[in-house]
N, C-alpha and C. Protein backbone atom coordinates (compact mmCIF):
# COMPACT_ATOMS: atom_id res chain seq x y z
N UNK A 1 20.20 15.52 25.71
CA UNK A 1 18.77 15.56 25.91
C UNK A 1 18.47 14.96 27.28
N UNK A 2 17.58 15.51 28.13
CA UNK A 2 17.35 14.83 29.02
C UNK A 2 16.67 13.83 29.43
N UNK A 3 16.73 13.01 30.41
CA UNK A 3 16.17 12.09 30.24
C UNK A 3 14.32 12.13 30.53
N UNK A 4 13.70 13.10 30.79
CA UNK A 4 12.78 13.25 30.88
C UNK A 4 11.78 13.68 29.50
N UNK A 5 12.92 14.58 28.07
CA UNK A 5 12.59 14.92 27.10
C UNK A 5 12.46 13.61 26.00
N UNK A 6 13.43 12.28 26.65
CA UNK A 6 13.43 11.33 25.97
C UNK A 6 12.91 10.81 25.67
N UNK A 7 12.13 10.24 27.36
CA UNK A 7 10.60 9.25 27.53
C UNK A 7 9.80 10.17 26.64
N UNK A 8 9.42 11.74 26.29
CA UNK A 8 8.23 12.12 26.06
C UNK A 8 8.64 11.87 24.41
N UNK A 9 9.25 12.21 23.94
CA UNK A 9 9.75 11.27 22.87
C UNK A 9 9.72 10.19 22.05
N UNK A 10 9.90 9.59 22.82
CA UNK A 10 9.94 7.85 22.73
C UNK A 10 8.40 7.68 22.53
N UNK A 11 7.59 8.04 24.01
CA UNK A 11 6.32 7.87 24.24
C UNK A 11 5.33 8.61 22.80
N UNK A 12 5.42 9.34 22.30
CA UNK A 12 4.69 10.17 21.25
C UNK A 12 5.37 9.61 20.01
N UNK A 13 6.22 8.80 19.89
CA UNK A 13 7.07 8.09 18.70
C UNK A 13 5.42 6.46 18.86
N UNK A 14 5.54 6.24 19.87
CA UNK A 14 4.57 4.90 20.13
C UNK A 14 3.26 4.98 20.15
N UNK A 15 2.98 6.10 20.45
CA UNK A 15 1.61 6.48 20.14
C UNK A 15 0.99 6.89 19.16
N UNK A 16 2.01 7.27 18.33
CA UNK A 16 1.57 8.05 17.03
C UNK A 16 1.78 6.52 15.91
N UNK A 17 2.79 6.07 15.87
CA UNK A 17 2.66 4.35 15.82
C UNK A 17 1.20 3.64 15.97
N UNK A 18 1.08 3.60 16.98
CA UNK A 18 0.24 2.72 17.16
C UNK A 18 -1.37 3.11 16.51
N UNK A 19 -1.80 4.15 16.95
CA UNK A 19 -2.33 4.99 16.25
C UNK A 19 -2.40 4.86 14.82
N UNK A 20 -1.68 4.63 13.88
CA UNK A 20 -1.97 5.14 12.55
C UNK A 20 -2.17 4.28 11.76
N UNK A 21 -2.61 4.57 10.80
CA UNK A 21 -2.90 3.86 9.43
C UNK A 21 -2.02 2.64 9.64
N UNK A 22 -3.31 1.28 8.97
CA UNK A 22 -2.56 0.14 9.06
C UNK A 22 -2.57 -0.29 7.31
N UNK A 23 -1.47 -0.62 6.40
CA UNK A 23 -1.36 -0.65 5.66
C UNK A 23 -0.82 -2.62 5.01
N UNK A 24 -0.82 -3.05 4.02
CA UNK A 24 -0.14 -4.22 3.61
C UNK A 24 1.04 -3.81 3.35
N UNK A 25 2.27 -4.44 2.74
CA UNK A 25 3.25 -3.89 2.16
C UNK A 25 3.84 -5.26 1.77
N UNK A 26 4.46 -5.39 0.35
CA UNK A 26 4.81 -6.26 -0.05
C UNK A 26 4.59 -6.38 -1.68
N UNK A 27 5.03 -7.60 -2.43
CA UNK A 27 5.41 -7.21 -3.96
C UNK A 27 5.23 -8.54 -4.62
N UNK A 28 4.42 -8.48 -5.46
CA UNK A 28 4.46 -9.76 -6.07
C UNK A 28 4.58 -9.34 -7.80
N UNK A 29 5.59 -10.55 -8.19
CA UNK A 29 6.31 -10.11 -9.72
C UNK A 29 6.07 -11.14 -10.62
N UNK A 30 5.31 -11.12 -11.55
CA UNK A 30 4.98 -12.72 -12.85
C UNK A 30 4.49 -13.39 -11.39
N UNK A 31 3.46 -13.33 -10.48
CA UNK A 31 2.65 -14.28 -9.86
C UNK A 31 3.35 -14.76 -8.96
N UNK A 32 4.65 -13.91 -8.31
CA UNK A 32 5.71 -15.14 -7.39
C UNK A 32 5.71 -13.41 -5.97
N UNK A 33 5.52 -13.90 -4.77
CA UNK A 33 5.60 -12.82 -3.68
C UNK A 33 7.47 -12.69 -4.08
N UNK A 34 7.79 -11.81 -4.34
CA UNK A 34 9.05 -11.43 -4.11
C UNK A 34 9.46 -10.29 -2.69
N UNK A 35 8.35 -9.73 -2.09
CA UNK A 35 8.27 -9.00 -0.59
C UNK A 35 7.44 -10.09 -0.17
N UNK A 36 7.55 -10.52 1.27
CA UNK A 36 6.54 -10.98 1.73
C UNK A 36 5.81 -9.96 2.29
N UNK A 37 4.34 -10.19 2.60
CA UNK A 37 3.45 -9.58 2.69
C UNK A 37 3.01 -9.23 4.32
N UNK A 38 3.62 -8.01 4.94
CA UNK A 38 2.83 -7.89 6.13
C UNK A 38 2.26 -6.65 6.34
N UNK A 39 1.69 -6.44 7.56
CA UNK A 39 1.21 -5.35 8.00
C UNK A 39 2.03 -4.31 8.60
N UNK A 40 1.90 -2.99 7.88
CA UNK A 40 2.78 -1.81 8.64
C UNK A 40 2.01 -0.76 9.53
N UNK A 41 2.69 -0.14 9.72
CA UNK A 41 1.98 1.32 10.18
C UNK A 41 2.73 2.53 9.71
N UNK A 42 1.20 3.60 9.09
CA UNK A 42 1.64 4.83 7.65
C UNK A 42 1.58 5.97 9.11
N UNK A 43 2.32 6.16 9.60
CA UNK A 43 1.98 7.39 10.81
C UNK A 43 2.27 8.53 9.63
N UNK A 44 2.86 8.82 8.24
CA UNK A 44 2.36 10.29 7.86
C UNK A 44 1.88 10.23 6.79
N UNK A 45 0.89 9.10 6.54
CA UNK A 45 0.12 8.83 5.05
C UNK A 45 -1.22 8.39 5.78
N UNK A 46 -2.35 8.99 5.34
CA UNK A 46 -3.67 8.97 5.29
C UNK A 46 -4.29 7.78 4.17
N UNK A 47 -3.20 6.99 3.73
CA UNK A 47 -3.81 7.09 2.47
C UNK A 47 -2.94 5.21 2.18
N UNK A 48 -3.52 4.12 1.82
CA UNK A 48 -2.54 3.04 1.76
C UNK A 48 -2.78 3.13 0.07
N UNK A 49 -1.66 1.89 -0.01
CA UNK A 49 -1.85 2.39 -1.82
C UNK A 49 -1.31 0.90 -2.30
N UNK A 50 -1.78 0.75 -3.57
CA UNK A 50 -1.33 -0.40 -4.44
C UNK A 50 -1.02 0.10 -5.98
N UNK A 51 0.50 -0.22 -6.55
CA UNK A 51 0.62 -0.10 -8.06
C UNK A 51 1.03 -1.14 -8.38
N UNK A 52 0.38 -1.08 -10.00
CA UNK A 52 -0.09 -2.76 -10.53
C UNK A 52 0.66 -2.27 -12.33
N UNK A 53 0.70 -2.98 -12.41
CA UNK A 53 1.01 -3.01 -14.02
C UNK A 53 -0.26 -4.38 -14.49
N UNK A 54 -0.70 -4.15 -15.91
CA UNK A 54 -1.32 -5.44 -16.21
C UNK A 54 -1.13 -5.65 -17.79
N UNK A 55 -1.59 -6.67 -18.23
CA UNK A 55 -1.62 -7.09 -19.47
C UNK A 55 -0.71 -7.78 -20.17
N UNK A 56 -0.18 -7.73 -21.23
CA UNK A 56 0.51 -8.85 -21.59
C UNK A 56 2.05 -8.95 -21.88
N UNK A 57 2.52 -8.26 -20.87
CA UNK A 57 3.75 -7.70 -20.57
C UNK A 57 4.31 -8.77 -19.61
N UNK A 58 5.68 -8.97 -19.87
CA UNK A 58 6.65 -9.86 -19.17
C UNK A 58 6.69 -9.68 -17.93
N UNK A 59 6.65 -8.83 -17.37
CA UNK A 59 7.05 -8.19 -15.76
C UNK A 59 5.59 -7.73 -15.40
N UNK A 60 4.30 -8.98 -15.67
CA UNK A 60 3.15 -8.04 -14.73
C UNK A 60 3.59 -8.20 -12.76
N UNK A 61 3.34 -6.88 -12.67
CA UNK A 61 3.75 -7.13 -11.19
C UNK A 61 2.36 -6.04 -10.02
N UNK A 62 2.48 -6.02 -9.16
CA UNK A 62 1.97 -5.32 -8.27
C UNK A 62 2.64 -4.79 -6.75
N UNK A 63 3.19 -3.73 -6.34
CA UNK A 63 3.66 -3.29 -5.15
C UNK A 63 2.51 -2.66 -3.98
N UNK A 64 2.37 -2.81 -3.12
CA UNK A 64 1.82 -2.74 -1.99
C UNK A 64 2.07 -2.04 -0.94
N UNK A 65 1.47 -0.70 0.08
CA UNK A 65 2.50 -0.09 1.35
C UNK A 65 1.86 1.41 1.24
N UNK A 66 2.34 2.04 2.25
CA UNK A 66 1.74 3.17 2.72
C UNK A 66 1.61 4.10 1.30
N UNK A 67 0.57 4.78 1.41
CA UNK A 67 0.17 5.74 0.61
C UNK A 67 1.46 7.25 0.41
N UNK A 68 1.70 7.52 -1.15
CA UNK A 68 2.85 8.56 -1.38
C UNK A 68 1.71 9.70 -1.94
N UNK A 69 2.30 10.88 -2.37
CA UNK A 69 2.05 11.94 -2.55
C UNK A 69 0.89 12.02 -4.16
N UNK A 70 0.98 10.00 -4.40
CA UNK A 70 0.22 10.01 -5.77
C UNK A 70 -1.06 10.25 -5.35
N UNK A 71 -1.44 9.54 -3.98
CA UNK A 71 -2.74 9.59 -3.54
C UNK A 71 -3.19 10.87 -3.14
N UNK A 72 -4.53 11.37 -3.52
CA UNK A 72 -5.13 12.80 -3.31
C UNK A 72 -6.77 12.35 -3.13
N UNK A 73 -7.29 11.36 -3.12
CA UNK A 73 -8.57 10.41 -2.60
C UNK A 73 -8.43 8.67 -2.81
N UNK A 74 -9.61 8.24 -2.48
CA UNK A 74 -9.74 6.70 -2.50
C UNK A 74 -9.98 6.56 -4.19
N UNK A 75 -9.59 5.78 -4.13
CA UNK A 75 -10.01 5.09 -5.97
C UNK A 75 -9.07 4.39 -6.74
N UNK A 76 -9.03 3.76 -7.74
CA UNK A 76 -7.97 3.27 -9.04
C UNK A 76 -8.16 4.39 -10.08
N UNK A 77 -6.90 4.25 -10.53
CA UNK A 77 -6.53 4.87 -12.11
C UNK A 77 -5.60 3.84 -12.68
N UNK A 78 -6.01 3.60 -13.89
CA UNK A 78 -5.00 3.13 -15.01
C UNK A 78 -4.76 3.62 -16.10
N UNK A 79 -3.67 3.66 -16.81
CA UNK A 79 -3.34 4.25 -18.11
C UNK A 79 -3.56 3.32 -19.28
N UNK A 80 -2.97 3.95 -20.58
CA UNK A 80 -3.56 2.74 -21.85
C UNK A 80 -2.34 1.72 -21.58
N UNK A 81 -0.78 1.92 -20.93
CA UNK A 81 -0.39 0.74 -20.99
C UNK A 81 -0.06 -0.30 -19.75
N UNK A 82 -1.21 0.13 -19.07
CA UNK A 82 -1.74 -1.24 -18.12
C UNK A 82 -1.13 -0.88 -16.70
N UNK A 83 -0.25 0.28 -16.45
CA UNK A 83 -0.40 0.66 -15.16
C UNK A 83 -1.01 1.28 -14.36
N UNK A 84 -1.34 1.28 -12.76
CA UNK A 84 -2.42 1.69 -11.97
C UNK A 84 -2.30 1.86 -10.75
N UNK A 85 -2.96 2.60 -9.89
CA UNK A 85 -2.80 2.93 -8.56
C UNK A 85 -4.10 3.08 -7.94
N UNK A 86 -3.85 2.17 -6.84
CA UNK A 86 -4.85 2.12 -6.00
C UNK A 86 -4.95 3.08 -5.16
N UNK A 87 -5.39 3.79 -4.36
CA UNK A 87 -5.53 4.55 -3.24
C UNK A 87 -6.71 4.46 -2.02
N UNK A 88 -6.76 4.10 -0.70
CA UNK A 88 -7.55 3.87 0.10
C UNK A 88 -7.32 4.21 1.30
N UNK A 89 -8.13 4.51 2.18
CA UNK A 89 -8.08 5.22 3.73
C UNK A 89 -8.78 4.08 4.49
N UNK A 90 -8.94 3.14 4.61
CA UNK A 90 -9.11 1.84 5.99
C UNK A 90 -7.86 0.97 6.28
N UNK A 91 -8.07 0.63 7.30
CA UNK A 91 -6.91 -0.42 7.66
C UNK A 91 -6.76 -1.07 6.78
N UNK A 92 -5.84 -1.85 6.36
CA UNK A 92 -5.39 -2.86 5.33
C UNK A 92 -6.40 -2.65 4.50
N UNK A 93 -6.64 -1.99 3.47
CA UNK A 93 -7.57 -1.92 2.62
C UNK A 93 -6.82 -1.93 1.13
N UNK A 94 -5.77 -2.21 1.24
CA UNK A 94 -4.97 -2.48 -0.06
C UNK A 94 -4.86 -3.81 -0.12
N UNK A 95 -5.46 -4.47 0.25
CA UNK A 95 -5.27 -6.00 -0.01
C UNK A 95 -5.39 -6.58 -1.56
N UNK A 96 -5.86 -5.68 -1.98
CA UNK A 96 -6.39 -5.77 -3.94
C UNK A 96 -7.71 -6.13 -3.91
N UNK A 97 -9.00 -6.98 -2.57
CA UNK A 97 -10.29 -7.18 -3.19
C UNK A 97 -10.95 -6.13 -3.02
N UNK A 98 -10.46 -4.56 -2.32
CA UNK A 98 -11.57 -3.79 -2.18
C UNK A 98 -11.41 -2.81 -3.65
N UNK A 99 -10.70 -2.85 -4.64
CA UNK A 99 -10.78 -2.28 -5.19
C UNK A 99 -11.48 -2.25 -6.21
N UNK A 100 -11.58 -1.58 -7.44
CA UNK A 100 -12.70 -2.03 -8.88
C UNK A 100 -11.97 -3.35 -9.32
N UNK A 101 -12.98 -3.54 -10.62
CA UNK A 101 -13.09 -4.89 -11.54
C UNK A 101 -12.14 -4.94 -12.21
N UNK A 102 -11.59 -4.14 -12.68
CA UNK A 102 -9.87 -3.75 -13.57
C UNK A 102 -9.34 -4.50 -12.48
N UNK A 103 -9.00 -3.75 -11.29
CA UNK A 103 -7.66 -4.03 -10.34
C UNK A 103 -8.34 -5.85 -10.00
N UNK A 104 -9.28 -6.05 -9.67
CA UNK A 104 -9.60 -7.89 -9.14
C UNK A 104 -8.94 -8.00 -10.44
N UNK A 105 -9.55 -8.34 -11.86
CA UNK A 105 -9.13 -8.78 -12.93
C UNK A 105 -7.54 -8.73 -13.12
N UNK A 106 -6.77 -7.72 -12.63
CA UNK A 106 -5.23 -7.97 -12.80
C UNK A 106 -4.54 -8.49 -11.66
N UNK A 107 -5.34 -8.81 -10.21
CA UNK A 107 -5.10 -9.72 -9.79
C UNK A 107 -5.04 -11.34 -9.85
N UNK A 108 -5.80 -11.26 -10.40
CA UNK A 108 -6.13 -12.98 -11.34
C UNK A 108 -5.19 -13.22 -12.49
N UNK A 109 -4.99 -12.26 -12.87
CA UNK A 109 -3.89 -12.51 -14.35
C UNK A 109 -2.83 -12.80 -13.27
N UNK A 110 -2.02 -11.77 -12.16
CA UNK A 110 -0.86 -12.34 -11.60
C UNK A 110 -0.96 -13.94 -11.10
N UNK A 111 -2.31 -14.24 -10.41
CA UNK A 111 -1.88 -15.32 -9.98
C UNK A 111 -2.34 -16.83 -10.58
């Protein structure tokens, strides 16, 4: 490759970076961070995301990080046995307070 095809490369690798979706990413398990928690960038997800388990289950946990193919708009869903997915389009907007009263409430149970 030449070295001129490289820089343009490189350069559109950093821009498209910098550019994109800023997401959390990280994991907390029974109330303990087992990922620590930072900021990424989703260059091919529109979409950041949080899945939570809740209730009175041994392993309540929550994972954090760029949005997958579950997300199709902004919002939560949960099922009857306490798992859920967040989905959101702002910078770090998976932090867990922008979401509904379910998802705050199973944040408080983790911690």
């Amino acid at each position: 490759m030449s070295s001129k095809l490289l820089f343009l490369a490189v350069l559109l690798t950093v821009v498209t970076v910098a550019y994109s979706l800023q997401c959390y990413y990280g994991q907390i398990v029974n109330g303990q961070t087992t990922v620590p928690f930072v900021s990424e960038p989703c260059p091919f997800s529109k979409y950041c995301m949080k899945i939570f388990q809740t209730g009175s289950y041994n392993n309540i946990y929550a994972t954090y990080g760029c949005g997958t193919n579950q997300c199709s708009s902004s919002g939560c869903s949960t099922n009857k046995n306490g798992y859920g997915t967040c989905c959101c389009t702002r910078d770090l907007c998976n932090s867990g307070f922008d979401f509904s009263k379910t998802t705050l409430s199973s944040i408080v149970q983790i911690l």
